[in-house]
Protein backbone atom coordinates (compact mmCIF):
# COMPACT_ATOMS: atom_id res chain seq x y z
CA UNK A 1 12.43 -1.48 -26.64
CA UNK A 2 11.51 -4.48 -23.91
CA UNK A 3 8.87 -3.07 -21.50
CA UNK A 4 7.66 -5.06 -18.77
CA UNK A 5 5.31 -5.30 -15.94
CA UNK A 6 7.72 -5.32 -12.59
CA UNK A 7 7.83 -9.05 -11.28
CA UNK A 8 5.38 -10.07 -14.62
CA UNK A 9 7.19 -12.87 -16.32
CA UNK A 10 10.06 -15.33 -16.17
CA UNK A 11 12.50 -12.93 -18.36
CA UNK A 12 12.43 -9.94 -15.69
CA UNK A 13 13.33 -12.33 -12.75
CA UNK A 14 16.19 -13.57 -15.28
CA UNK A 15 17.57 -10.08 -15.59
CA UNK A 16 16.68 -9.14 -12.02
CA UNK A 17 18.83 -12.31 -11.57
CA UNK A 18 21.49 -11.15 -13.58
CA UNK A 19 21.78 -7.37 -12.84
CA UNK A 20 21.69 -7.91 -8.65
CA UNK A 21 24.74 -10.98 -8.75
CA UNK A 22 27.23 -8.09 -8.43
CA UNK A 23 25.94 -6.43 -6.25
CA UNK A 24 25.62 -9.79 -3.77
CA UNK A 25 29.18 -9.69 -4.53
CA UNK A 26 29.70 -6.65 -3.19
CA UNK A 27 27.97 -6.98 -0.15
CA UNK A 28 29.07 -10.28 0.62
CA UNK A 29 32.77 -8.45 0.85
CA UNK A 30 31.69 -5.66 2.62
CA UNK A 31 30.76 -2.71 -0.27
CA UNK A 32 28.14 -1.46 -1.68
CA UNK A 33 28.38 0.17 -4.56
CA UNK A 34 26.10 3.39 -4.70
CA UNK A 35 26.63 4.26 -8.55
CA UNK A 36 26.04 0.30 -9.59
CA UNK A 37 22.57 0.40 -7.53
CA UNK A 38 21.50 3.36 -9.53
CA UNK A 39 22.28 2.03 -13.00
CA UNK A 40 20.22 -1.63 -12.20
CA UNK A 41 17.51 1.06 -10.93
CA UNK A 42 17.84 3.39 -14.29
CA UNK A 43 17.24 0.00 -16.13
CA UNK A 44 14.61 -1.34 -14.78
CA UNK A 45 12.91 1.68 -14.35
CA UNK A 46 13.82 2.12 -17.87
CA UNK A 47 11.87 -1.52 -18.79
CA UNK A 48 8.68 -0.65 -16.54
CA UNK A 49 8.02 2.87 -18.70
CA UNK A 50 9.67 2.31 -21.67
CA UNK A 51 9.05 1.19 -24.82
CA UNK A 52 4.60 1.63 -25.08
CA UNK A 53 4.77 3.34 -21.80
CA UNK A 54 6.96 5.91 -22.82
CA UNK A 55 4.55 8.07 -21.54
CA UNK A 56 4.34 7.53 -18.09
CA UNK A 57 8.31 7.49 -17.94
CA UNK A 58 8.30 10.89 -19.07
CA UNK A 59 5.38 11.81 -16.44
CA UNK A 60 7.55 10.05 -13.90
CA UNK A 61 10.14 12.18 -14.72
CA UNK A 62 8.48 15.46 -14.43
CA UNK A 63 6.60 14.05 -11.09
CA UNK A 64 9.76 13.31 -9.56
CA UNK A 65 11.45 16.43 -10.55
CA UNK A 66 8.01 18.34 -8.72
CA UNK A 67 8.70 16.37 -5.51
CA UNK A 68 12.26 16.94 -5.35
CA UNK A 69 12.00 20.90 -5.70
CA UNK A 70 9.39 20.66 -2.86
CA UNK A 71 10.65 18.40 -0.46
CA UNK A 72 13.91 20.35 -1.18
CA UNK A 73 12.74 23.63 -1.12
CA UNK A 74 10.59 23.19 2.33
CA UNK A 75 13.84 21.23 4.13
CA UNK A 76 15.98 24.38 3.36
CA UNK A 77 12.88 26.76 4.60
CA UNK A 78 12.46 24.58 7.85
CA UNK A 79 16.21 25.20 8.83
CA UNK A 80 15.16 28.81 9.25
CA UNK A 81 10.97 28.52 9.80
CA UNK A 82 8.31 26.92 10.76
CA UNK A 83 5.22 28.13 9.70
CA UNK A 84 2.13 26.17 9.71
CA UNK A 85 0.27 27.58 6.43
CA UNK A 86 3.25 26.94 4.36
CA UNK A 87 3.78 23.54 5.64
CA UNK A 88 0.49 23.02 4.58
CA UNK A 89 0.56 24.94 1.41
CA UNK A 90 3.59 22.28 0.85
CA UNK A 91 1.65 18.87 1.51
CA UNK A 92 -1.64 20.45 -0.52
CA UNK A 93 1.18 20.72 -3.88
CA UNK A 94 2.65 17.68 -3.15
CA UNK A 95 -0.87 15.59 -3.01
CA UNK A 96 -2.42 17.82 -6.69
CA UNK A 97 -1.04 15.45 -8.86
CA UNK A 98 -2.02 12.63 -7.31
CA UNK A 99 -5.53 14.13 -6.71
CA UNK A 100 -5.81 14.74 -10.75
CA UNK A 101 -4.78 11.31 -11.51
CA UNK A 102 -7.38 10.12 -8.94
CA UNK A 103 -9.96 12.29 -10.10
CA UNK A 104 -9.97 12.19 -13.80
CA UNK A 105 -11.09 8.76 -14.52
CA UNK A 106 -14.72 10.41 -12.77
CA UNK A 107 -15.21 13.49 -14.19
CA UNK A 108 -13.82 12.40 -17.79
CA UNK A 109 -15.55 9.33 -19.15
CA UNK A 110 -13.38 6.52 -17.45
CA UNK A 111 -9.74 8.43 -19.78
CA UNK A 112 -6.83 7.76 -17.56
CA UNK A 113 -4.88 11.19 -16.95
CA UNK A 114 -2.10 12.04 -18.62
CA UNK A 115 0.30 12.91 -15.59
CA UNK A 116 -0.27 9.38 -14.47
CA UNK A 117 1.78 6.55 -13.82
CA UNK A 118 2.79 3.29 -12.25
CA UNK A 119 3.43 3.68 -8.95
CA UNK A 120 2.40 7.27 -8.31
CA UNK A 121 0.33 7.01 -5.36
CA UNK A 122 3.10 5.21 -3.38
CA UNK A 123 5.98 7.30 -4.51
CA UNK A 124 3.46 10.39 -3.05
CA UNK A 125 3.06 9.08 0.30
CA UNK A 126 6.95 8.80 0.45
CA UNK A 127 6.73 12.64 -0.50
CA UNK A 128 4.55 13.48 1.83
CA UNK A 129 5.74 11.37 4.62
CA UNK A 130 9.39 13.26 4.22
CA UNK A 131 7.99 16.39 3.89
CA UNK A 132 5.68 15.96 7.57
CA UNK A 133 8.91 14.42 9.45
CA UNK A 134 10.92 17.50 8.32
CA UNK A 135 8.17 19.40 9.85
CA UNK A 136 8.13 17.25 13.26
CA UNK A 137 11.73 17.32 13.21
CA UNK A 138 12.55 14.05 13.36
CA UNK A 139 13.97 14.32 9.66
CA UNK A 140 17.09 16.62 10.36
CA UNK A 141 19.51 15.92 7.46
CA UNK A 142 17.59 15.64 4.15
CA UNK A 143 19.85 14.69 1.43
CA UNK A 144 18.60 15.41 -1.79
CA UNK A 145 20.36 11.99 -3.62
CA UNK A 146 19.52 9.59 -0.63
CA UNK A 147 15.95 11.50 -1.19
CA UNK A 148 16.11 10.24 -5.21
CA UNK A 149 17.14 7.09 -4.32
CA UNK A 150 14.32 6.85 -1.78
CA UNK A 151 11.90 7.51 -4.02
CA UNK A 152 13.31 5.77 -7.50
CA UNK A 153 14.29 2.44 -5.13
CA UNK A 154 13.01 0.33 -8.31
CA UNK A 155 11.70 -3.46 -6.30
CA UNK A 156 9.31 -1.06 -4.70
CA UNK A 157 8.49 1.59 -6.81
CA UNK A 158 5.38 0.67 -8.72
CA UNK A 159 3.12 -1.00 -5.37
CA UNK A 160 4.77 -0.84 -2.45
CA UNK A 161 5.47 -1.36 0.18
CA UNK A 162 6.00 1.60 1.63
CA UNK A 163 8.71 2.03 3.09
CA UNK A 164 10.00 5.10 5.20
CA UNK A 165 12.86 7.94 4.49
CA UNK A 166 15.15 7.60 7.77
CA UNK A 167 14.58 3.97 7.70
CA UNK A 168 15.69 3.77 4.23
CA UNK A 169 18.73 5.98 4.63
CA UNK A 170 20.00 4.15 7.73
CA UNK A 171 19.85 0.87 5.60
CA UNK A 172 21.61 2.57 2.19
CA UNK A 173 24.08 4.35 4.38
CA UNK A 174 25.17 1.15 5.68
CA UNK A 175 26.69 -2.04 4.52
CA UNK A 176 25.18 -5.26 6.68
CA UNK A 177 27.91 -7.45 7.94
CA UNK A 178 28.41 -10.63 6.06
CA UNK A 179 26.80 -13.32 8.47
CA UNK A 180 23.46 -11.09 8.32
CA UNK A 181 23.73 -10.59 4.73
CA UNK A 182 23.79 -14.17 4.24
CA UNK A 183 20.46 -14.29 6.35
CA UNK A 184 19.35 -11.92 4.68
CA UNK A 185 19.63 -13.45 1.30
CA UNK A 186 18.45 -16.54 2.13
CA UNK A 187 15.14 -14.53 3.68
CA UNK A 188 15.01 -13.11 0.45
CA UNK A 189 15.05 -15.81 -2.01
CA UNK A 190 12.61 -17.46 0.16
CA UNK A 191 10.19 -14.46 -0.10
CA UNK A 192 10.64 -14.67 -3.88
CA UNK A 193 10.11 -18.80 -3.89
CA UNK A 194 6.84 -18.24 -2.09
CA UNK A 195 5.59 -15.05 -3.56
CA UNK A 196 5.86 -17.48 -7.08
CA UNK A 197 3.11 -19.94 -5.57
CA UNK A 198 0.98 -17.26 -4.06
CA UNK A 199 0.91 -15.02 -7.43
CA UNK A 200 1.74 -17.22 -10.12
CA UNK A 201 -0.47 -20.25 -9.04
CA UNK A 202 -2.85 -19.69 -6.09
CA UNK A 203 -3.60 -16.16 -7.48
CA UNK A 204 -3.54 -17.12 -11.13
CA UNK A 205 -5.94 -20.05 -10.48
CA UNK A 206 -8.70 -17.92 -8.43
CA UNK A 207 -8.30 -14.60 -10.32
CA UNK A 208 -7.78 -16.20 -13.93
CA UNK A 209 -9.94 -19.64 -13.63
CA UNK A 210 -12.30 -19.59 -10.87
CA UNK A 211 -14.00 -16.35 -11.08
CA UNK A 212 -14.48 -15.05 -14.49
CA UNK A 213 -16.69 -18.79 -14.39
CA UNK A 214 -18.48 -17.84 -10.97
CA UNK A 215 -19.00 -13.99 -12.31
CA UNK A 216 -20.57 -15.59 -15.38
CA UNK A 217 -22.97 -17.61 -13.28
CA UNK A 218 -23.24 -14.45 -11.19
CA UNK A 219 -25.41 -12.73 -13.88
CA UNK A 220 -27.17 -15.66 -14.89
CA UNK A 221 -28.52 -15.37 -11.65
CA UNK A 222 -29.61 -12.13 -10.89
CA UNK A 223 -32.96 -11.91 -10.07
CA UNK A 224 -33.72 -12.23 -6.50
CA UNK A 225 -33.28 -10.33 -3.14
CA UNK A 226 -30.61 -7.36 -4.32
CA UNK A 227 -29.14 -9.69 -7.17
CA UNK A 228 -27.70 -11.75 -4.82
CA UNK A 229 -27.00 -15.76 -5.30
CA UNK A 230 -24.68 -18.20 -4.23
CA UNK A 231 -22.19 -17.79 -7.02
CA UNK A 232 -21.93 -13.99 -5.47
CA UNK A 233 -21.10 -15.17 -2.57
CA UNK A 234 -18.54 -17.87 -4.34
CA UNK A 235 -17.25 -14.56 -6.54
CA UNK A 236 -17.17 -12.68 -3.29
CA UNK A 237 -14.66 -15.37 -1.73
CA UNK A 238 -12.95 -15.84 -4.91
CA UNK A 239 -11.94 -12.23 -5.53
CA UNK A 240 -11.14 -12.17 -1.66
CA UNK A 241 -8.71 -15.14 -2.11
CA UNK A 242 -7.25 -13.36 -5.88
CA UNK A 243 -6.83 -9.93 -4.25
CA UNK A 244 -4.18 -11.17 -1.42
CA UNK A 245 -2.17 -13.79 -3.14
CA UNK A 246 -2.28 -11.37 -6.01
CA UNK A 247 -1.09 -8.56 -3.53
CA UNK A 248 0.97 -10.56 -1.06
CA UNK A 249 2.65 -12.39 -3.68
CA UNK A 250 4.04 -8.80 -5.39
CA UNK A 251 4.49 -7.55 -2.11
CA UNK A 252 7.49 -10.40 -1.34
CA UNK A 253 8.79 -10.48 -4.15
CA UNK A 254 9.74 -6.68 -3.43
CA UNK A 255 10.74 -7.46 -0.28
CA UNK A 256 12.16 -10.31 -1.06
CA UNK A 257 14.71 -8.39 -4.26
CA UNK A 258 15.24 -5.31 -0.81
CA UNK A 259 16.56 -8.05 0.92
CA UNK A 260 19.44 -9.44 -1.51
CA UNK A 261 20.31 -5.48 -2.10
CA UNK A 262 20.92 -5.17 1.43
CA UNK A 263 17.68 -2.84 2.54
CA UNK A 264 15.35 -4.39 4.64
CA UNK A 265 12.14 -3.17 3.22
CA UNK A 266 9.52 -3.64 5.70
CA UNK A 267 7.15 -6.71 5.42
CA UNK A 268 3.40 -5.42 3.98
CA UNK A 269 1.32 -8.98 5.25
CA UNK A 270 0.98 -10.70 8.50
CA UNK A 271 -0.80 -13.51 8.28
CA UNK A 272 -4.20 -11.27 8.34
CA UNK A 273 -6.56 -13.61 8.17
CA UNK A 274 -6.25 -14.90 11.61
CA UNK A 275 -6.58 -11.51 12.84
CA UNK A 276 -9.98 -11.83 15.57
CA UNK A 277 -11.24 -8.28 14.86
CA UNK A 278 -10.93 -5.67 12.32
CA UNK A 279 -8.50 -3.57 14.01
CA UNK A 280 -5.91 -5.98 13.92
CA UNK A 281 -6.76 -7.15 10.82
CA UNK A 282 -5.38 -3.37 9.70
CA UNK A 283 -2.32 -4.17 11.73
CA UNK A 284 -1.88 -7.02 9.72
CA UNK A 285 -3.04 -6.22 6.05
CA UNK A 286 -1.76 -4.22 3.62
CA UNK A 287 0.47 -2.42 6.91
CA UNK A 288 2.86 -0.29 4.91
CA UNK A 289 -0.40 1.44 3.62
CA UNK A 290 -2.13 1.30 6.99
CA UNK A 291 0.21 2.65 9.11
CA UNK A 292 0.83 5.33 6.71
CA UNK A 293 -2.35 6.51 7.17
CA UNK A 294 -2.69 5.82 11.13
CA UNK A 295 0.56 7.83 11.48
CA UNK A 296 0.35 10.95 9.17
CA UNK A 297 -3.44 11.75 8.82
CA UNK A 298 -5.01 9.41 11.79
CA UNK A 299 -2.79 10.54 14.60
CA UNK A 300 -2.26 14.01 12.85
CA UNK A 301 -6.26 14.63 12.90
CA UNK A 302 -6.80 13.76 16.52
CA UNK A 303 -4.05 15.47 17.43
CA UNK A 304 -5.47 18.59 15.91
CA UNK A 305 -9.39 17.92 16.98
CA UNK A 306 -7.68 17.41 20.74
CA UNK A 307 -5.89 21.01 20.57
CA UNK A 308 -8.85 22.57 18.84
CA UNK A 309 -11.12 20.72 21.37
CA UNK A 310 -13.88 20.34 18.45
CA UNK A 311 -15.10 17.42 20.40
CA UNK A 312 -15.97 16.72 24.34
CA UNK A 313 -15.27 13.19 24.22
CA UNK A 314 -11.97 11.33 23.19
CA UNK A 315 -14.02 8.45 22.09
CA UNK A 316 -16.02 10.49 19.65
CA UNK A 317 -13.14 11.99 18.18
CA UNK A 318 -11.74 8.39 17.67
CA UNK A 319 -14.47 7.56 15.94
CA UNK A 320 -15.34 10.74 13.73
CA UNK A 321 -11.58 10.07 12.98
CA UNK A 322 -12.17 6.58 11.68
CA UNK A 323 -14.46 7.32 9.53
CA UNK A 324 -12.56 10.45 8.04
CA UNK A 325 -9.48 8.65 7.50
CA UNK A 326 -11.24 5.48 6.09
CA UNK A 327 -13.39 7.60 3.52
CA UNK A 328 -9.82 9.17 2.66
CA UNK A 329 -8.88 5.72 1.88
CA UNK A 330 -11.82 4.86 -0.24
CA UNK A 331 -11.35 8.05 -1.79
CA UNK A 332 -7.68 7.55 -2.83
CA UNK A 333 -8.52 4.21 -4.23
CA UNK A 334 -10.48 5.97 -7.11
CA UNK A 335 -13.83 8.05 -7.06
CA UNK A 336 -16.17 5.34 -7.12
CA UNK A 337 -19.57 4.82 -5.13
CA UNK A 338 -17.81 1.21 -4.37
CA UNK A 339 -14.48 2.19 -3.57
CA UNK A 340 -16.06 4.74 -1.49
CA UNK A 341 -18.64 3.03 0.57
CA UNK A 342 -15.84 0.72 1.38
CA UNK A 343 -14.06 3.32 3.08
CA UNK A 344 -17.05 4.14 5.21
CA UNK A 345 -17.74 0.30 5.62
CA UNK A 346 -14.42 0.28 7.46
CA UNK A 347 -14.26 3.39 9.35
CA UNK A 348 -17.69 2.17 10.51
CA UNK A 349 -16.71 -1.08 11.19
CA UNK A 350 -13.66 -0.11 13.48
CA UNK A 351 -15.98 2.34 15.25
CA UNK A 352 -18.00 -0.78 16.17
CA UNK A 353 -15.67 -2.30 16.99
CA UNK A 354 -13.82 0.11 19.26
CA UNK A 355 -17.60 0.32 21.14
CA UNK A 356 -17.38 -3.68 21.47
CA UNK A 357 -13.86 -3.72 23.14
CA UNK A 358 -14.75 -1.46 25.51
CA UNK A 359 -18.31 -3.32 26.25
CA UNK A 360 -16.04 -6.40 26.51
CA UNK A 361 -13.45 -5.21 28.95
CA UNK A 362 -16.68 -3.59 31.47
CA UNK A 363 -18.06 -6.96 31.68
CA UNK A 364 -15.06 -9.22 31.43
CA UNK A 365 -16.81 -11.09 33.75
CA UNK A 366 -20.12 -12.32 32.24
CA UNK A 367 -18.47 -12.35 28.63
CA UNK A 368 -16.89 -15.99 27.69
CA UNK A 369 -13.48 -15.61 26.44
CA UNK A 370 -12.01 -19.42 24.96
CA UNK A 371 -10.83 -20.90 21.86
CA UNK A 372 -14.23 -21.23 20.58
CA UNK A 373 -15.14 -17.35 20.90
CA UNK A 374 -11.59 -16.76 19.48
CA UNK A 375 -12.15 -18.76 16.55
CA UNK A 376 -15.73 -17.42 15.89
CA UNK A 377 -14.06 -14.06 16.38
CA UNK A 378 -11.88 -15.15 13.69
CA UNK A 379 -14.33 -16.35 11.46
CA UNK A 380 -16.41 -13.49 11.72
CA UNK A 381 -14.20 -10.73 10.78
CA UNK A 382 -12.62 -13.04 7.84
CA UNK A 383 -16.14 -12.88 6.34
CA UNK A 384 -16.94 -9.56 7.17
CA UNK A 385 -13.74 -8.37 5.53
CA UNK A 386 -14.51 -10.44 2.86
CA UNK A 387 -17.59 -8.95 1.72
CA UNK A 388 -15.79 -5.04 2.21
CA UNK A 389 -13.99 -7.06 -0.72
CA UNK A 390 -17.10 -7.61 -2.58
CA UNK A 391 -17.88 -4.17 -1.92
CA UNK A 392 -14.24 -2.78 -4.08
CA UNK A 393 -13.95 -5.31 -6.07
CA UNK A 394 -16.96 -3.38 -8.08
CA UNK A 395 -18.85 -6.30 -9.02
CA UNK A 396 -21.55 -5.16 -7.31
CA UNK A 397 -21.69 -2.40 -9.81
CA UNK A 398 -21.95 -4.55 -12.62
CA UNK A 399 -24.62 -7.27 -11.07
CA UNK A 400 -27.11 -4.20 -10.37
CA UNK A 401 -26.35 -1.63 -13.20
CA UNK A 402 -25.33 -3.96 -16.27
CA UNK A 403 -28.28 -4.63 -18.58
């Protein structure tokens, strides 16, 4: 059986070609057909973990069946209840088999778990997300097939972005009228047109050519102040430059393949390396993700410090905050030192950065604000975040504990 790696080669966009032309022609005349959208989905799901990856199709299978009996179960008990230790008893089963697949790789030699699979991080925060705006009550009519079709919504299913349940719905409930469907087509072909340069060439050429050289010349060059050399610091820009063409480039094409079926998935870059501190540069990077955790454990924990009034000052429980939900980041990214420390680099990093804003707007006055400052603003945090890149990409690991 054909497996493939979503967006990987020329023959899925040829059958990704294929399988969404009737469904363009259903839009285009004002229908969408609900059973056609879940048979494309059923087969490409069926290429991504079939075949070798049988395996993590079946895990998907059981994963999704978990979810749906929770997410179920807790929308019919919060018709009647509300109780805070089930709600949380709810979120705590939803997150375990994520947790295991995150875990395991640490406490079992580097073995991948066996209840993990493509995609299973983003398909929990879509979980979890339902499951807290059922709680809030902003998610009033849970349907349990807009709910599988929310979480099995195949251009999105193995990386993102992340997109969210009422959103969705309003989209799949809906048919866009022709004139924006057209737009909306010709946003998404574009997407797709430049996600091919930014994956298949810009990210092929630093990620493929340029830095396995620069990491070889890397080790050739350890010996001085912490390992450190120039061709670190051209690996460190390399990987930088790899990691977001890589990234952004996946990231339209699933946008891009929402678009021509009609759902506006929302965007996941914005131009983040013009952002002047790193703040906005986590409005602008990887947002589906970062937003997702700003809204349901950011938000959620000051809300809860404020009502438990654990701390005196607002400002320190912004900042305890940052650094909590930051680690939690580093944390779901794998149980590494270096994934790790660049959680705390960046909950550190925004607390400084909170401190400087509010240094800067006390003495507006005396503090030079031009398009010199704003460039060397710019500069600055590009650099910065590109050595928090250095930091995950793990190579770090390798310079100072590879014999």
């Amino acid at each position: 059986m054909l497996s493939f790696e979503p967006y990987g080669n020329p023959t899925y966009f040829a059958l990704l070609g294929v399988a969404l032309l009737p469904l363009m022609i259903g839009l285009l005349y004002g229908k969408r057909s609900r059973l056609y959208e879940t048979l494309i989905s059923v087969f490409f799901l069926l290429l991504t973990f079939g075949g070798p990856k049988w395996t993590q199709g079946v895990a998907l299978i059981i994963y999704i069946l978990y979810e749906v009996a929770l997410t179920w179960g807790y929308a019919v008990y919060r018709r009647q209840k509300n109780s805070g230790p089930i709600f949380y008893l709810m979120v705590i089963l939803a997150i375990i088999p994520l947790t295991i697949v995150k875990v395991t790789p640490a406490v079992d030699h580097g073995q991948a778990s066996l209840i993990g699979f493509l995609g299973v991080s983003y398909l929990t925060f879509r979980a979890v997300q339902t499951m807290m705006e059922t709680r809030d009550g902003t998610l009033k009519n849970y349907s349990l097939m807009t709910f599988l079709q929310f979480m099995l919504f195949f251009p999105t299913i193995s990386s993102g972005p992340i997109d969210r349940y009422r959103r969705f719905e309003k989209d799949y409930r809906s048919v866009p009228s022709r004139e924006k469907y057209l737009g909306m087509i010709q946003k998404g072909v574009r997407y797709i047109f430049v996600g091919f340069l930014y994956k298949f060439i810009l990210a092929y050429y630093f990620g493929t050519m340029l830095m396995p050289k620069l990491a070889i010349m890397a080790m050739h060059s350890r010996g001085g102040f912490l390992d450190l050399s120039w061709p670190v610091l051209g690996y460190m820009y390399a990987y930088s430059a790899d990691l977001f063409f890589d990234f952004a480039g996946y990231s339209l094409f699933a946008v891009g393949t929402s678009y021509i079926m009609g759902i506006e998935t929302p965007m996941n870059f914005n131009q983040p390396w013009k952002s002047p501190n790193i703040k906005d540069f986590w409005n602008r990077w990887h947002i589906t993700l970062s937003f997702w955790f700003r809204d349901f454990i950011y938000m959620r924990l000051v809300f809860w410090f404020m009502k438990h009034r654990v701390f005196k000052k607002p400002t320190t429980t912004a900042n305890v905050t940052y650094i909590i939900n930051m680690l939690i980041m580093g944390f779901w990214h794998g149980v590494t030192w270096y994934y790790i420390t660049y959680g705390l680099f960046h909950g550190v990093a925004l607390v400084v950065n909170d401190a400087w804003l509010r240094y800067k707007k006390k003495h507006r006055a005396s503090i030079p604000h031009n398009g010199f400052t704003q460039a060397f603003a710019i500069f600055l945090t590009a650099n910065m975040v590109c050595f928090s890149f250095l930091i995950f990409s793990g190579f770090l690991d390798k310079i100072w504990f590879t014999k």
